[in-house]
C-alpha atoms as a PDB file:
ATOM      1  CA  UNK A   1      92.336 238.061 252.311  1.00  0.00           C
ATOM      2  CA  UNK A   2      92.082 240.357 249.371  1.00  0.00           C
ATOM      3  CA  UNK A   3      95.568 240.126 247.885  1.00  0.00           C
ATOM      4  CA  UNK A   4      97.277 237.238 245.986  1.00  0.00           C
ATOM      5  CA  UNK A   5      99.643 236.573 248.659  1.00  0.00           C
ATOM      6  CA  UNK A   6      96.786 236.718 251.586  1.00  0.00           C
ATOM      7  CA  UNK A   7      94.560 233.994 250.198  1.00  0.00           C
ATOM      8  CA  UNK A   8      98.206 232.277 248.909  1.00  0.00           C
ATOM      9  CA  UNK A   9      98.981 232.178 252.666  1.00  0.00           C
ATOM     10  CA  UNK A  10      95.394 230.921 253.859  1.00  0.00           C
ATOM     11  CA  UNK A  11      95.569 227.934 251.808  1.00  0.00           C
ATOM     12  CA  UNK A  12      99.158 227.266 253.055  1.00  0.00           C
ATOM     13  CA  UNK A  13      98.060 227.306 256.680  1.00  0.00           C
ATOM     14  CA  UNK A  14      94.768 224.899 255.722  1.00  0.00           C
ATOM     15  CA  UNK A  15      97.229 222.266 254.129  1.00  0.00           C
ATOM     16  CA  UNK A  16      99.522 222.458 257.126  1.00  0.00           C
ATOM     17  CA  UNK A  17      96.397 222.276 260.010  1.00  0.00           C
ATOM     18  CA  UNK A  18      95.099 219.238 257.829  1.00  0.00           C
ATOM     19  CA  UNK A  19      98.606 217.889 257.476  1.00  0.00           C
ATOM     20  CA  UNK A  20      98.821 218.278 261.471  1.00  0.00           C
ATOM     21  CA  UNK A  21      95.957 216.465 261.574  1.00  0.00           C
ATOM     22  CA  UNK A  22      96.874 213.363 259.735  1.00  0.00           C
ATOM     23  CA  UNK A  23     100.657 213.286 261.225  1.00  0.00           C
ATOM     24  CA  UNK A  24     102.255 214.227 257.726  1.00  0.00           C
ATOM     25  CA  UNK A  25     104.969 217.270 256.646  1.00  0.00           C
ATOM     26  CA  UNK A  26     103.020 219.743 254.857  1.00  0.00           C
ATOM     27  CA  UNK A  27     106.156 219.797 252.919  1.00  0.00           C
ATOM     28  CA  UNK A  28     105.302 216.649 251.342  1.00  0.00           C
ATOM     29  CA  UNK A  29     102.106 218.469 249.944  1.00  0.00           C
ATOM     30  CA  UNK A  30     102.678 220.716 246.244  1.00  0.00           C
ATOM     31  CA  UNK A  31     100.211 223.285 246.223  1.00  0.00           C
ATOM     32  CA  UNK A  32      99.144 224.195 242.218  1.00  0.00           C
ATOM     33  CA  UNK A  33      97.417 227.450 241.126  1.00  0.00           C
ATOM     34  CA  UNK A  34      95.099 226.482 238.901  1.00  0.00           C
ATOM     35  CA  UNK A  35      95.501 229.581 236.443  1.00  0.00           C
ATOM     36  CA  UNK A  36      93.252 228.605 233.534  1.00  0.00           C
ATOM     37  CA  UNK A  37      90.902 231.391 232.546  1.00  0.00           C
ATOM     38  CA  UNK A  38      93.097 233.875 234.581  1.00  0.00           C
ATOM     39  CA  UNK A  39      95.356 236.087 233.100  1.00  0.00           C
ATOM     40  CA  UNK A  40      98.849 236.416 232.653  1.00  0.00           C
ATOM     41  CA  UNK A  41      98.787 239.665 235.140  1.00  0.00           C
ATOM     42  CA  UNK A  42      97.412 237.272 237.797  1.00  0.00           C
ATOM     43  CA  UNK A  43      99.445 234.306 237.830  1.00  0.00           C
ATOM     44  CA  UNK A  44     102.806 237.203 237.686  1.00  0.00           C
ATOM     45  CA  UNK A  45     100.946 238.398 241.185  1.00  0.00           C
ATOM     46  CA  UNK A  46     100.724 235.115 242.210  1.00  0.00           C
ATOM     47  CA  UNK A  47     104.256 234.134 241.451  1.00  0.00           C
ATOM     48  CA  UNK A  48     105.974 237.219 243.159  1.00  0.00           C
ATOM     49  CA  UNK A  49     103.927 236.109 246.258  1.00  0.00           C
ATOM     50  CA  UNK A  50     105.896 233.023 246.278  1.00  0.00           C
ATOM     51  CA  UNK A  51     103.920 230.793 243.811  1.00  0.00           C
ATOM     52  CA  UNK A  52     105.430 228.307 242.035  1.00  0.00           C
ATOM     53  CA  UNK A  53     103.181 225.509 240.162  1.00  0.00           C
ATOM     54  CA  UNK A  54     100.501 226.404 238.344  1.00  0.00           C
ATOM     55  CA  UNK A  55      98.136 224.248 236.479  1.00  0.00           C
ATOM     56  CA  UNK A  56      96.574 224.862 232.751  1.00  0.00           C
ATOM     57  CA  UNK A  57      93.647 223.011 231.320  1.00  0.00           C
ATOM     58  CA  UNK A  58      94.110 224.027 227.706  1.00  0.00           C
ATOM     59  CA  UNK A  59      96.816 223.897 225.744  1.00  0.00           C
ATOM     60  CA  UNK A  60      96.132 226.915 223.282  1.00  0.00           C
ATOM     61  CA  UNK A  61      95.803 228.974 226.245  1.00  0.00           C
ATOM     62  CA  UNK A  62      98.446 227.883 227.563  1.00  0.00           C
ATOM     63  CA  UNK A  63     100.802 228.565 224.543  1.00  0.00           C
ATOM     64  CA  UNK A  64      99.391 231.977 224.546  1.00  0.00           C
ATOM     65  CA  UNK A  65      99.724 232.833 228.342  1.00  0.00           C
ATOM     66  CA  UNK A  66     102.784 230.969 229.506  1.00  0.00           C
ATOM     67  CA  UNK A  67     106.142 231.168 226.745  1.00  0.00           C
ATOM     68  CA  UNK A  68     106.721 235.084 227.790  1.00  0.00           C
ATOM     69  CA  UNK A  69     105.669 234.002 231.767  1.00  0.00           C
ATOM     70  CA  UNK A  70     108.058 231.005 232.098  1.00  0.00           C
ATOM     71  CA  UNK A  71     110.798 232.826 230.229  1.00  0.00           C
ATOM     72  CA  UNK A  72     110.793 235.926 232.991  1.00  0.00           C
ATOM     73  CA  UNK A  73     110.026 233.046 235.830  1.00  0.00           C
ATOM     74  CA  UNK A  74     112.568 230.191 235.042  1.00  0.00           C
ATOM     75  CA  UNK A  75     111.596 228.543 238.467  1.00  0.00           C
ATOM     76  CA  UNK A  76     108.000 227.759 237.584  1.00  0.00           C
ATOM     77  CA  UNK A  77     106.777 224.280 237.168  1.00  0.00           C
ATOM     78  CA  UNK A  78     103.555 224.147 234.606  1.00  0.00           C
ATOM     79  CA  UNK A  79     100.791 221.459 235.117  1.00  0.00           C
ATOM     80  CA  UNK A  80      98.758 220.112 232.709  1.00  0.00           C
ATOM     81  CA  UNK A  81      95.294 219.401 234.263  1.00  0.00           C
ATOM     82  CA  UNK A  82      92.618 219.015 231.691  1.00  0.00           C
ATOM     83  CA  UNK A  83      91.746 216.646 229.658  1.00  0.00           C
ATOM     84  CA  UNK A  84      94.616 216.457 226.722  1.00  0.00           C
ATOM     85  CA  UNK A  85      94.088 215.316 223.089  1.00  0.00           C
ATOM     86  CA  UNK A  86      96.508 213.457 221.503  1.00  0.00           C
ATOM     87  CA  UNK A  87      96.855 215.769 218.858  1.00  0.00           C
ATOM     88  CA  UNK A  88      98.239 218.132 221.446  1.00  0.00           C
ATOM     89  CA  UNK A  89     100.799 216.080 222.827  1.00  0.00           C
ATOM     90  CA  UNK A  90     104.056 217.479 220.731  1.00  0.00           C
ATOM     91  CA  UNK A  91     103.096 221.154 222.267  1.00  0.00           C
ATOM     92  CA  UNK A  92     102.184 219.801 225.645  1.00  0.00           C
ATOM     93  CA  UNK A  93     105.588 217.987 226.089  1.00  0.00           C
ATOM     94  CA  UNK A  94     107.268 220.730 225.147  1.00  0.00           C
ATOM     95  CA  UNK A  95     105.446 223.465 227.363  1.00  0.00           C
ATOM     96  CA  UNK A  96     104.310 221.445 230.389  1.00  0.00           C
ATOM     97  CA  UNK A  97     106.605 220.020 233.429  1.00  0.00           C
ATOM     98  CA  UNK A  98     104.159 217.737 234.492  1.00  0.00           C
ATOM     99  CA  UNK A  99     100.992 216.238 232.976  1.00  0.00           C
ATOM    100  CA  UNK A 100      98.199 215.281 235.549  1.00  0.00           C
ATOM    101  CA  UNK A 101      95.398 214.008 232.480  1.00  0.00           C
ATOM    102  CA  UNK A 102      96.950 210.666 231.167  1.00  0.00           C
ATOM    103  CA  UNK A 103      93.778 208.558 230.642  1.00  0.00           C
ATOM    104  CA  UNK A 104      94.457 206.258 227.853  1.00  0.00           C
ATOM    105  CA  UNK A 105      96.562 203.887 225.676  1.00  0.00           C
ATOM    106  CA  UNK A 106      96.662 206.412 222.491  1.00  0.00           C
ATOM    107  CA  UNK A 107      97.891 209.596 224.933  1.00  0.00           C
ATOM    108  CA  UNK A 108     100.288 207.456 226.388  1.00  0.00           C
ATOM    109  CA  UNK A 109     101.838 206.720 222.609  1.00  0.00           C
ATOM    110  CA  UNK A 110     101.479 210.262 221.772  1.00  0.00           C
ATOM    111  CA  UNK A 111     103.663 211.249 224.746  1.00  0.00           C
ATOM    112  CA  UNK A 112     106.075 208.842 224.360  1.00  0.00           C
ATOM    113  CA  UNK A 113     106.526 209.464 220.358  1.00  0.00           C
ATOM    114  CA  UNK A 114     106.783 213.386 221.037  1.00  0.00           C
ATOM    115  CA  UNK A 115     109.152 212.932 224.195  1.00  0.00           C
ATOM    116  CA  UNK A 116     111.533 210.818 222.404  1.00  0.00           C
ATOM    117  CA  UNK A 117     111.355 214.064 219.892  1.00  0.00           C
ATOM    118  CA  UNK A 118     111.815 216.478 221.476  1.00  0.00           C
ATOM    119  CA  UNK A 119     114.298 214.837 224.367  1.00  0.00           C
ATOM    120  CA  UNK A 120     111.826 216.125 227.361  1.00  0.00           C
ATOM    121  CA  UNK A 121     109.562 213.563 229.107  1.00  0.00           C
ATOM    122  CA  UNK A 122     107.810 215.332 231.441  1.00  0.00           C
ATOM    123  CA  UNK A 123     106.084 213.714 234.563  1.00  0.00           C
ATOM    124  CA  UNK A 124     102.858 212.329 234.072  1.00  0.00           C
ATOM    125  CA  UNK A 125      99.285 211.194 236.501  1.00  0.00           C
ATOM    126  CA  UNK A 126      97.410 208.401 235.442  1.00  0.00           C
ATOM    127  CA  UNK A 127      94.024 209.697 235.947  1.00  0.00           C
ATOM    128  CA  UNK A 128      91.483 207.294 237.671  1.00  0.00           C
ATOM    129  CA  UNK A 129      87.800 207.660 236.805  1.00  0.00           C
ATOM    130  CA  UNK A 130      87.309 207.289 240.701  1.00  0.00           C
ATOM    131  CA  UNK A 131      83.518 207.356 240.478  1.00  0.00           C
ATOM    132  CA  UNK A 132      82.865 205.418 237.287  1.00  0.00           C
ATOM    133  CA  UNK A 133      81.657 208.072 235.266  1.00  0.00           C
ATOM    134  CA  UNK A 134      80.885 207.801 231.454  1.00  0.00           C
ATOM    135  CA  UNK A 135      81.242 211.176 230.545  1.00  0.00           C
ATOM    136  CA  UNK A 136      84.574 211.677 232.531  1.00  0.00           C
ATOM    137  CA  UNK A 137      87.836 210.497 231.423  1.00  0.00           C
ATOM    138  CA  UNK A 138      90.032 208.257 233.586  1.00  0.00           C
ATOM    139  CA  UNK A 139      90.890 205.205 233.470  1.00  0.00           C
ATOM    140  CA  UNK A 140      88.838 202.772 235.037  1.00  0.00           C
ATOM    141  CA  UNK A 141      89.581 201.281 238.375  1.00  0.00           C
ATOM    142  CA  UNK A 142      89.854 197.555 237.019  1.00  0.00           C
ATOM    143  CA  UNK A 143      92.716 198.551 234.328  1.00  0.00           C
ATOM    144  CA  UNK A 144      94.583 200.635 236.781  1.00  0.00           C
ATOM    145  CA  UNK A 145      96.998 197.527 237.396  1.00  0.00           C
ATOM    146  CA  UNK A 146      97.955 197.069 233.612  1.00  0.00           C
ATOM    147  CA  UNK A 147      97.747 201.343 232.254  1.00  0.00           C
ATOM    148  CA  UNK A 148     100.082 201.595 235.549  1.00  0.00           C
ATOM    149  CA  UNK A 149     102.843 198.843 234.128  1.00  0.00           C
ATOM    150  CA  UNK A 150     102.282 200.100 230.711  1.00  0.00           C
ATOM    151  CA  UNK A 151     103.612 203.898 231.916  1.00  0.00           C
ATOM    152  CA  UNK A 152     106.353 202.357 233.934  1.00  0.00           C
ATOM    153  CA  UNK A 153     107.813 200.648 230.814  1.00  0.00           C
ATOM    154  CA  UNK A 154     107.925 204.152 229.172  1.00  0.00           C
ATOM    155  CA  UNK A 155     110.284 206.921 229.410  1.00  0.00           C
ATOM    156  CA  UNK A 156     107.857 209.101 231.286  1.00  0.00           C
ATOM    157  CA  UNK A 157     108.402 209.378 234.933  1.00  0.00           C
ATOM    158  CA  UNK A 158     105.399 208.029 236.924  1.00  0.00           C
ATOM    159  CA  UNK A 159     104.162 210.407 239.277  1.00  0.00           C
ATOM    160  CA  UNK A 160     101.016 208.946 240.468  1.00  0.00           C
ATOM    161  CA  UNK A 161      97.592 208.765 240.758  1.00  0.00           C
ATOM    162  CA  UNK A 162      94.913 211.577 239.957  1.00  0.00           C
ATOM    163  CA  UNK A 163      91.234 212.127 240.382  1.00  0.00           C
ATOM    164  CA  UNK A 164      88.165 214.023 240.255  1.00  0.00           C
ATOM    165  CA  UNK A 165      85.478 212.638 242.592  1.00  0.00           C
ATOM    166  CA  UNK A 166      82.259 212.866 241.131  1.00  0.00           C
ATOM    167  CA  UNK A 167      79.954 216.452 241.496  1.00  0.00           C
ATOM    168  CA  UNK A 168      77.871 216.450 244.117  1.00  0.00           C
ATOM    169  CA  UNK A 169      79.291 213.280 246.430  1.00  0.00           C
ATOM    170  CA  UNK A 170      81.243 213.409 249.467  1.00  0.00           C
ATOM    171  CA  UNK A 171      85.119 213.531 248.026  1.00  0.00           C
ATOM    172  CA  UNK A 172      86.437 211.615 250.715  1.00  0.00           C
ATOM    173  CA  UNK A 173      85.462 208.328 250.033  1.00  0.00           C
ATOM    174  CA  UNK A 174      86.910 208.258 246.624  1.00  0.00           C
ATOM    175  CA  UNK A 175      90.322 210.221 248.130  1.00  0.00           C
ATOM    176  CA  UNK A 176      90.437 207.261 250.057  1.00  0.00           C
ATOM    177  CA  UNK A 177      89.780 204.884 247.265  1.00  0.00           C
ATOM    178  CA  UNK A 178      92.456 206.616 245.302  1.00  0.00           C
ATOM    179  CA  UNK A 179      94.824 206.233 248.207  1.00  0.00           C
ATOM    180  CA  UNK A 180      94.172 202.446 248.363  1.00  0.00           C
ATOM    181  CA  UNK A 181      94.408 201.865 244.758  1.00  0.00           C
ATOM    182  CA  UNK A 182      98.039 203.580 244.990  1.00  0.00           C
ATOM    183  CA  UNK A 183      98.984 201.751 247.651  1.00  0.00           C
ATOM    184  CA  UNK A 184      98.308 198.515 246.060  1.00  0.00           C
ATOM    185  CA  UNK A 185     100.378 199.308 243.002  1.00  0.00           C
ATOM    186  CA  UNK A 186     103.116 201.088 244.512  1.00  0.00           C
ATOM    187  CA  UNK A 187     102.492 204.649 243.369  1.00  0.00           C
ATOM    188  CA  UNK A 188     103.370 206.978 245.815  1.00  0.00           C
ATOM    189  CA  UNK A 189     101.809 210.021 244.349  1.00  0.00           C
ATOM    190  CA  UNK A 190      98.564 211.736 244.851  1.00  0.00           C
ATOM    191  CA  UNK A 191      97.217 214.570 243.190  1.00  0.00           C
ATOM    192  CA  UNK A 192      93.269 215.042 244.216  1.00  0.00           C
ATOM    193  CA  UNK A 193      91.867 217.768 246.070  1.00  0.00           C
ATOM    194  CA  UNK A 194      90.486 221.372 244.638  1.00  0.00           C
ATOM    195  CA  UNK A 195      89.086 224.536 246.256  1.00  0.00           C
ATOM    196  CA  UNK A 196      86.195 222.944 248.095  1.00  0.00           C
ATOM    197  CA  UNK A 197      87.888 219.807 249.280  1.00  0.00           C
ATOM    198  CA  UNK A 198      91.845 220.354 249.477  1.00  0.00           C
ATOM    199  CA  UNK A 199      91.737 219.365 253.279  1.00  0.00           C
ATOM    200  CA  UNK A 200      89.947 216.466 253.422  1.00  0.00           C
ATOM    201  CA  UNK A 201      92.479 215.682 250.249  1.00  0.00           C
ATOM    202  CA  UNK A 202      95.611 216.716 252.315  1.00  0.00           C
ATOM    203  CA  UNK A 203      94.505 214.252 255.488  1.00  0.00           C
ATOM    204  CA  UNK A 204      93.692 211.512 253.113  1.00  0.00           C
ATOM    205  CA  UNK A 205      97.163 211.334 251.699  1.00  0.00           C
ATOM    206  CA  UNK A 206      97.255 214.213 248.585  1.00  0.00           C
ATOM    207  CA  UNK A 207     100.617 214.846 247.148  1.00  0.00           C
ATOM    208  CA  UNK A 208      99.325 217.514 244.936  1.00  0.00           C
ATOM    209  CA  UNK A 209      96.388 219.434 245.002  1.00  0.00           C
ATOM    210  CA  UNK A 210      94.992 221.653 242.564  1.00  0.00           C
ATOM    211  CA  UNK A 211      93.523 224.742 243.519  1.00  0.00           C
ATOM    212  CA  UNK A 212      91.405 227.665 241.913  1.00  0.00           C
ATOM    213  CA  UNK A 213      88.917 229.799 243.098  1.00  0.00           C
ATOM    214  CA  UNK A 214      90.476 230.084 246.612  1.00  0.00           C
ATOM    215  CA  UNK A 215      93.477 231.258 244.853  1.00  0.00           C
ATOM    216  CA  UNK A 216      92.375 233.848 242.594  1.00  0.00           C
ATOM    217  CA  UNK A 217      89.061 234.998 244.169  1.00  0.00           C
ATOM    218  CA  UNK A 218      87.759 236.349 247.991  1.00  0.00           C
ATOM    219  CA  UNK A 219      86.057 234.583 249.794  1.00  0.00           C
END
């Protein structure tokens, strides 16, 4: 598969096989490029393959790569997935559809203030720090309940849940986790799942997953 729209197309048929697997509609399943650290050329091969979410980490990239992109491609949805200062949030509302990062009390202000600005709220993740990790963001699993109620009573849309299982582990354990933490708060969506793991993501109940390498790169 040596052509944007060949490895496009092998990830497409893994979701659905998993999906198959686990009785779901691959429909149900949004699958985002993760274009950070590719260039503009790449995500424009990506997008006349069919492509249409792709996922950003930083927001001065972002601003740099994605203005000229989204005003030639209308129909693309933009995904913030890294970790997002609040300092950043009056660009990020304005540039990004959906925000997949929101971790904390402060961000959750700074979105709110800025989306009232600017009249946008876009979607937003509340990131879960799944595997307890100090030096990853997230919320953590025993605040869930109340971070969850405090989005709700905002003007941003809930999405649902994200995560990043820890380096190293099994991932589907805490896709599982994340899926049972959902469920017991009423959050539908699900956005785990990268290069390495998207399947076992898909089968364990991912809404969203967010995929790199396989995208941009032969096997």
């Amino acid at each position: 598969m040596n052509s944007a729209a060949g490895r496009r197309q092998s990830i497409l048929e893994g979701i659905a096989s998993a999906a198959r697997l686990a009785k779901r509609d691959p429909a149900d399943v949004t699958l985002i490029a993760v274009s950070k650290t590719r260039t503009a050329e790449e995500a424009e091969a990506l997008i006349a393959a069919g492509q249409r979410d792709f996922g950003e980490s930083r927001v001065p990239e972002a601003l740099d790569k994605w203005p000229s992109l989204l005003a030639r491609h209308p129909g693309v949805t933009l995904h913030c997935i890294g970790q997002l200062q609040s300092n950043k949030a009056a660009e990020a509302v304005k540039l990004f559809d959906v925000i997949h990062s929101l971790d904390r009390p402060s961000l959750l202000q700074a979105l709110t203030r800025e989306a009232d600005k600017a009249g946008r709220s876009p979607s937003v993740y509340v990131q879960v720090n799944i595997g307890d990790e100090p030096q990853k963001g997230g919320v953590p699993i025993g605040e869930v309940e109340g971070f969850v109620a405090a989005v709700r009573s905002s003007p941003l849309p809930l999405a649902g849940l994200m995560c990043i299982p820890p380096l190293g582990l099994e991932p589907s354990p805490f896709f599982a986790l994340l899926g049972k933490i959902a469920g017991d708060h009423g959050v539908a969506g699900l956005s785990m799942g990268m290069s390495s793991d998207y399947r076992a993501a898909v089968m364990l109940g991912a809404t969203a997953i967010r995929v790199g390498t396989a995208m941009f790169e032969d096997a």
